[in-house]
Protein backbone atom coordinates (compact mmCIF):
# COMPACT_ATOMS: atom_id res chain seq x y z
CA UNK A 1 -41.62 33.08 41.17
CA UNK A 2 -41.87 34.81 38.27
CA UNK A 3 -43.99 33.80 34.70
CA UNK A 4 -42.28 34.08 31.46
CA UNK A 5 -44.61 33.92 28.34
CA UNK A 6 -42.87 32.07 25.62
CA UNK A 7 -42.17 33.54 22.29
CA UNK A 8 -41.34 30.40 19.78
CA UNK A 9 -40.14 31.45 16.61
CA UNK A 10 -40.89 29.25 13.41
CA UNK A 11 -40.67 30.68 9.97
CA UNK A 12 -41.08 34.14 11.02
CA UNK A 13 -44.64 33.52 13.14
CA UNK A 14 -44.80 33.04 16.94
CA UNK A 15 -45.98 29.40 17.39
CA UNK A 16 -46.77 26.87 19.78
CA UNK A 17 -46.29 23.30 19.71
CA UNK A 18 -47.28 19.98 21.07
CA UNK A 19 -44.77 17.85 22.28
CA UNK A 20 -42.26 20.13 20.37
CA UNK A 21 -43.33 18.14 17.25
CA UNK A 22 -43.52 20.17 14.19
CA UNK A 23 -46.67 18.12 12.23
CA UNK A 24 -48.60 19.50 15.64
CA UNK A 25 -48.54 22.93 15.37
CA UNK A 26 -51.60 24.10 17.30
CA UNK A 27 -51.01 28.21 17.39
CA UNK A 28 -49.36 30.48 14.42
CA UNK A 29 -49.26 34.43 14.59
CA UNK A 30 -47.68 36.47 11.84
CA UNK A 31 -46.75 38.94 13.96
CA UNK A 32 -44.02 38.04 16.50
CA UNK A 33 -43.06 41.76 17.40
CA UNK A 34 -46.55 42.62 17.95
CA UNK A 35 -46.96 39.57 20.64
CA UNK A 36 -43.82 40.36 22.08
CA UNK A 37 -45.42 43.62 22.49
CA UNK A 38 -48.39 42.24 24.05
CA UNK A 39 -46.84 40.66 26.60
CA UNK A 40 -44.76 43.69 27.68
CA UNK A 41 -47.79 45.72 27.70
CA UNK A 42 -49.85 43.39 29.55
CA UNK A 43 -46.90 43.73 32.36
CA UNK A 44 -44.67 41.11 32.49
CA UNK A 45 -41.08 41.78 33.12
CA UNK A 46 -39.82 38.59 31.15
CA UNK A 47 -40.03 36.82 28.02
CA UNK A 48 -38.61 33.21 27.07
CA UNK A 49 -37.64 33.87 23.47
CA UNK A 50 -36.74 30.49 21.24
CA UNK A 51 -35.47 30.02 17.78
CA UNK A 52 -37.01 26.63 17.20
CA UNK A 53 -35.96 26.34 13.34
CA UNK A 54 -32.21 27.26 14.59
CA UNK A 55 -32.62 24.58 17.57
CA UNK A 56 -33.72 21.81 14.49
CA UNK A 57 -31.18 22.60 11.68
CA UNK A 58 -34.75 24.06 10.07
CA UNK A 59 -32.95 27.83 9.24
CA UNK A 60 -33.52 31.24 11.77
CA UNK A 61 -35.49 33.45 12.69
CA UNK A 62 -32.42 35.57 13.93
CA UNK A 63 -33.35 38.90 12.35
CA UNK A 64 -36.72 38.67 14.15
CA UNK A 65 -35.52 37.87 17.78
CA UNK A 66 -33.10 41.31 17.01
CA UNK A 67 -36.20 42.97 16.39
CA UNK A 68 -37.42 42.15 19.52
CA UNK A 69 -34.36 42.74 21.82
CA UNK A 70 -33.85 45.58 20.19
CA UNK A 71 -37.56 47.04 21.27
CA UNK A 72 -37.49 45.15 24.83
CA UNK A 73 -37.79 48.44 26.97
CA UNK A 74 -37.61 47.48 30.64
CA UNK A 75 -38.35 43.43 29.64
CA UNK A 76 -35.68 40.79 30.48
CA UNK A 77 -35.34 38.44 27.83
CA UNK A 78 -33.67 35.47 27.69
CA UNK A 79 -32.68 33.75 24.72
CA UNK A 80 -31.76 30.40 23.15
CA UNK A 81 -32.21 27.69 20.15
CA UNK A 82 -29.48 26.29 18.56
CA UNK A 83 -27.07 28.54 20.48
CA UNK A 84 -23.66 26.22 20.29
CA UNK A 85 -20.52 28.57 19.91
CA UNK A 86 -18.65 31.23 21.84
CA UNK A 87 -19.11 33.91 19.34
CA UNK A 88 -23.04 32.88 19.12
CA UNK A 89 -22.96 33.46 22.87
CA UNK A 90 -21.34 36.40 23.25
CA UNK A 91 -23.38 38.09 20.43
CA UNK A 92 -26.74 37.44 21.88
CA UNK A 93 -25.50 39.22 24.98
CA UNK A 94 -24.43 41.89 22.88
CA UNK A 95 -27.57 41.91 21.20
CA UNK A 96 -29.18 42.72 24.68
CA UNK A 97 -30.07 39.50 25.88
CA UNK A 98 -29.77 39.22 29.79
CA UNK A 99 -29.23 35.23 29.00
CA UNK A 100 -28.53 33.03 27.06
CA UNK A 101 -29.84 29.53 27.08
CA UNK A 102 -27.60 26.15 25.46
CA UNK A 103 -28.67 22.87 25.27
CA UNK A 104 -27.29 19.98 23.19
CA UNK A 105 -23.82 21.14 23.07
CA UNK A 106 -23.65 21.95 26.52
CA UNK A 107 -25.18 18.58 27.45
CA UNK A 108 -22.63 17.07 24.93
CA UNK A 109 -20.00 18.64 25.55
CA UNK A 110 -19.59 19.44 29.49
CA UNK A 111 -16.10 21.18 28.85
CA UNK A 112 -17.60 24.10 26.34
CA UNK A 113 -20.24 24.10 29.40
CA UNK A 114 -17.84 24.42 32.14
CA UNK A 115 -15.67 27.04 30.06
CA UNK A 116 -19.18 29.12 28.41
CA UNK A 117 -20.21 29.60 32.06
CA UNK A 118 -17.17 31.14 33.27
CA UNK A 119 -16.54 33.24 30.84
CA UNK A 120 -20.19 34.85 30.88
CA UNK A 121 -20.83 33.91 34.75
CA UNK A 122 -24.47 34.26 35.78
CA UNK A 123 -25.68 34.50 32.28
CA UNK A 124 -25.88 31.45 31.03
CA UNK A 125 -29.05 28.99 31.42
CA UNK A 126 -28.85 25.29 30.67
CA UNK A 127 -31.85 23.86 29.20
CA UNK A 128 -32.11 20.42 29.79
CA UNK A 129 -35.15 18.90 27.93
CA UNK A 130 -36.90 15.71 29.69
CA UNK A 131 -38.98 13.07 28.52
CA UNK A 132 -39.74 11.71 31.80
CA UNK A 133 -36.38 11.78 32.99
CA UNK A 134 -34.24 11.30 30.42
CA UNK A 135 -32.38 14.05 28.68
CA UNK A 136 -33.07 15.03 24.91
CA UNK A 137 -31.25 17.07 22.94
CA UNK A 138 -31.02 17.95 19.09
CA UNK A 139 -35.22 20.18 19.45
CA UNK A 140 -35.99 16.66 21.35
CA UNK A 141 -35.62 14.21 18.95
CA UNK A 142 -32.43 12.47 20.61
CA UNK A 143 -31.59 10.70 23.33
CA UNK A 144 -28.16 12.14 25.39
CA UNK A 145 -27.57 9.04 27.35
CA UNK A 146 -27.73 11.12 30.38
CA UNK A 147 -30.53 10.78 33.34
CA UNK A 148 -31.42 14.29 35.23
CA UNK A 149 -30.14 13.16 38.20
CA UNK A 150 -26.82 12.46 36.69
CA UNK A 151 -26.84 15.98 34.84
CA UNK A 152 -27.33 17.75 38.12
CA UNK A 153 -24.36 16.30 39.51
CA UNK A 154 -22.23 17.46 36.55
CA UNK A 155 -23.24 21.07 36.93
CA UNK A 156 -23.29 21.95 40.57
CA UNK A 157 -20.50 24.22 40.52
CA UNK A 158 -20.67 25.85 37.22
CA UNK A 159 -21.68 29.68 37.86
CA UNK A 160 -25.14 29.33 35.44
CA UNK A 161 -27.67 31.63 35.86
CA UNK A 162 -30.37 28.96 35.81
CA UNK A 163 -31.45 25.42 34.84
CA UNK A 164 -34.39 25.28 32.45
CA UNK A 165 -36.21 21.79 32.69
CA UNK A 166 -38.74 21.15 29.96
CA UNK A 167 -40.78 18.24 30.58
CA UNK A 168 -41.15 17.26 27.17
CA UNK A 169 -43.79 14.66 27.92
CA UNK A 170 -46.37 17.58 29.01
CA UNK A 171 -45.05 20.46 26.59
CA UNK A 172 -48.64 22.05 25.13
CA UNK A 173 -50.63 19.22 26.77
CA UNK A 174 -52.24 21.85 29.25
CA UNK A 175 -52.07 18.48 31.55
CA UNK A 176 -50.33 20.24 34.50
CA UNK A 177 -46.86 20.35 35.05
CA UNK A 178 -45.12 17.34 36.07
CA UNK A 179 -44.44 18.69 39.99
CA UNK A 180 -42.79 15.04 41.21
CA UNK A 181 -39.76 16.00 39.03
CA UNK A 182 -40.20 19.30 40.37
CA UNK A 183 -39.68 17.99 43.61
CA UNK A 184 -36.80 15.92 42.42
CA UNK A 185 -34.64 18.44 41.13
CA UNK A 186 -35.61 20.42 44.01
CA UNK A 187 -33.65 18.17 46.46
CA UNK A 188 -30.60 18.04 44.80
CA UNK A 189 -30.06 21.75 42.40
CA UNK A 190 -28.08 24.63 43.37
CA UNK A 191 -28.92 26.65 40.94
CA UNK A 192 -32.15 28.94 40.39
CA UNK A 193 -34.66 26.17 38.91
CA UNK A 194 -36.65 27.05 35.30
CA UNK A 195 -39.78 24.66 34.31
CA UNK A 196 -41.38 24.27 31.36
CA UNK A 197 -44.27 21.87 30.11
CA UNK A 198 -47.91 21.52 30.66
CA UNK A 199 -48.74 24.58 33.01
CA UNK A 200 -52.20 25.52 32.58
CA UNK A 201 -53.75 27.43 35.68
CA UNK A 202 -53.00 29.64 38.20
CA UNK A 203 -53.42 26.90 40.78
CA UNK A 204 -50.19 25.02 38.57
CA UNK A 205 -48.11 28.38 38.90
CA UNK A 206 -48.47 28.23 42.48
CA UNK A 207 -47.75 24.44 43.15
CA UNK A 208 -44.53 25.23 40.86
CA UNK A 209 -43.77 28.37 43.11
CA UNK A 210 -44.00 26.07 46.09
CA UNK A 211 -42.36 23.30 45.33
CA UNK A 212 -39.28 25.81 44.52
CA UNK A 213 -39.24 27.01 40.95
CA UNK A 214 -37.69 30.49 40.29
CA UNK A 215 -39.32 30.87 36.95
CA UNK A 216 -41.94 29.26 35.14
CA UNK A 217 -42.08 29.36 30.98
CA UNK A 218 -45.78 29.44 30.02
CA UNK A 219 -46.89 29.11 26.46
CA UNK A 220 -49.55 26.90 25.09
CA UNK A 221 -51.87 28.19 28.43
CA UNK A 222 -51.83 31.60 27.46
CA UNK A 223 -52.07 31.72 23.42
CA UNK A 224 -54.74 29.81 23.60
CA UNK A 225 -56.47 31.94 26.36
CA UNK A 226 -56.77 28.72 29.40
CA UNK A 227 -54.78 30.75 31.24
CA UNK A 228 -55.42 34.48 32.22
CA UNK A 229 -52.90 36.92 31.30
CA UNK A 230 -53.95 39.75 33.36
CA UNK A 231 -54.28 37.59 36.20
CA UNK A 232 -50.81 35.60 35.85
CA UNK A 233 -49.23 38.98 35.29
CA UNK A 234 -50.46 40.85 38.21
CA UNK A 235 -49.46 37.74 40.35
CA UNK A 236 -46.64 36.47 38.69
CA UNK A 237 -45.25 39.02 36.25
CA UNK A 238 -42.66 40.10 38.09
C-alpha cells in the first residue's frame, strides 16, 4: 500500500479540515509549493492534490496546482475538486496529472462516468465521499440518494483507475479510520481501493494495508506532526 500526503488547496494556502467543514479549519500554510516540496523530498512517490474552493463553488486555486505539476519530478500526482467536464479532464492530464479524480457529476451522472472512463481508461478515480455509508457529493454538503453498496454495483466494469472512499464522518478526527467499511467495500470492489478519513498511526496504515487498501490519503496526521513522516515514508512511500 502506498501513503499519499494530501495537499488541500484553499485560497492559495495548503489546509486541512475537520469534517471538510470550512468554519473548522485547523492547519493553514502559505506556501503550497514549498509543502508539496516537502513531501517529495521527504520521499514519497505520491501526492493527493485537491482544489477544495473549486469542489464548493468557493473559486480555484488552479494556477497553484499547475505550479505544482509542473515541478512534480519523479512524484505521481493525482488530482481532483470540482473536476466535472471532458475538457477539464483532459487538461489536467495534459497538465501532467497521472489521474484525475470526479465526484458529484460522476455520482450524478453515471453516463458522463461510464463515457469519462473510457475515453481516459485507467486514469480516472472516483471519489465517493461517505458519511457512514451514504454518499455525499457537492464538498459533502449533499446527500446523492445513493448507498455505497449500491454505487459499487454501478461501477464494476468501468475501466477507473481507482475508487477513493472518504469517510467523511472521521475526516481530520485523527479517530482511526473506519476499517468495517473497509472491509465492506473490500468484499464486493474490483477496482484498486483509495481511503481517506481519520488515519492517524502507523498501526492504522497497516490495518488499512491489510484489510486491502491500495492507497491511503493521509492529511490531518501528518501536518499536525501525530504521524511520522520519515517513518510512513520509508514504509509506505512507495
Amino acid at each position: 500500500m502506498i501513503a499519499m500526503p494530501a495537499v488541500d488547496l484553499r485560497d492559495g494556502a495548503c489546509v486541512q479540515l475537520v469534517g471538510g467543514r470550512y468554519e473548522d479549519e485547523r492547519v493553514r500554510l502559505p506556501e503550497p509549493l514549498r509543502v508539496a516540496a516537502g513531501w517529495r523530498a521527504a520521499g514519497f512517490a505520491e501526492l493527493h492534490l485537491i482544489d477544495l474552493d473549486a469542489a464548493t463553488g468557493r473559486g480555484s486555486n488552479g494556477a497553484v496546482l499547475e505550479q505544482i505539476l509542473a515541478e512534480r519530478g519523479p512524484v505521481v500526482c493525482q488530482v481532483g475538486g470540482g473536476i466535472r467536464s471532458d475538457a477539464a479532464v483532459a487538461a489536467w492530464l495534459d497538465r501532467g496529472a497521472e489521474r484525475v479524480i470526479v465526484g458529484t457529476r460522476a455520482i450524478n451522472e453515471p453516463a458522463w462516468l461510464e463515457r469519462i472512463a473510457g475515453l481516459h481508461p485507467g486514469r480516472i478515480v472516483l471519489a465517493a465521499d461517505v458519511r457512514e455509508r451514504d454518499v455525499v457529493t457537492h464538498g459533502w454538503n449533499e446527500g446523492s440518494g445513493l448507498r455505497i453498496d449500491q454505487l459499487l454495483g454501478r461501477i464494476a466494469a468501468l475501466p477507473l483507475a481507482g475508487l477513493l472512499v472518504t469517510a467523511v464522518h472521521r475526516e481530520g478526527q485523527l479517530t482511526g479510520p473506519d476499517l468495517s467499511l473497509v472491509g465492506e467495500l473490500g468484499a464486493g470492489l474490483r477496482h484498486p481501493l483509495q481511503i481517506s478519513g481519520g488515519i492517524r498511526d502507523l498501526a492504522d496504515l497497516r490495518s488499512l494495508a491489510s484489510a486491502g487498501a491500495a492507497r491511503a490519503v493521509v492529511g490531518m496526521a501528518f501536518y499536525t506532526g501525530v504521524l511520522d513522516r520519515d517513518a510512513a515514508s520509508r514504509e509506505f512511500g512507495r
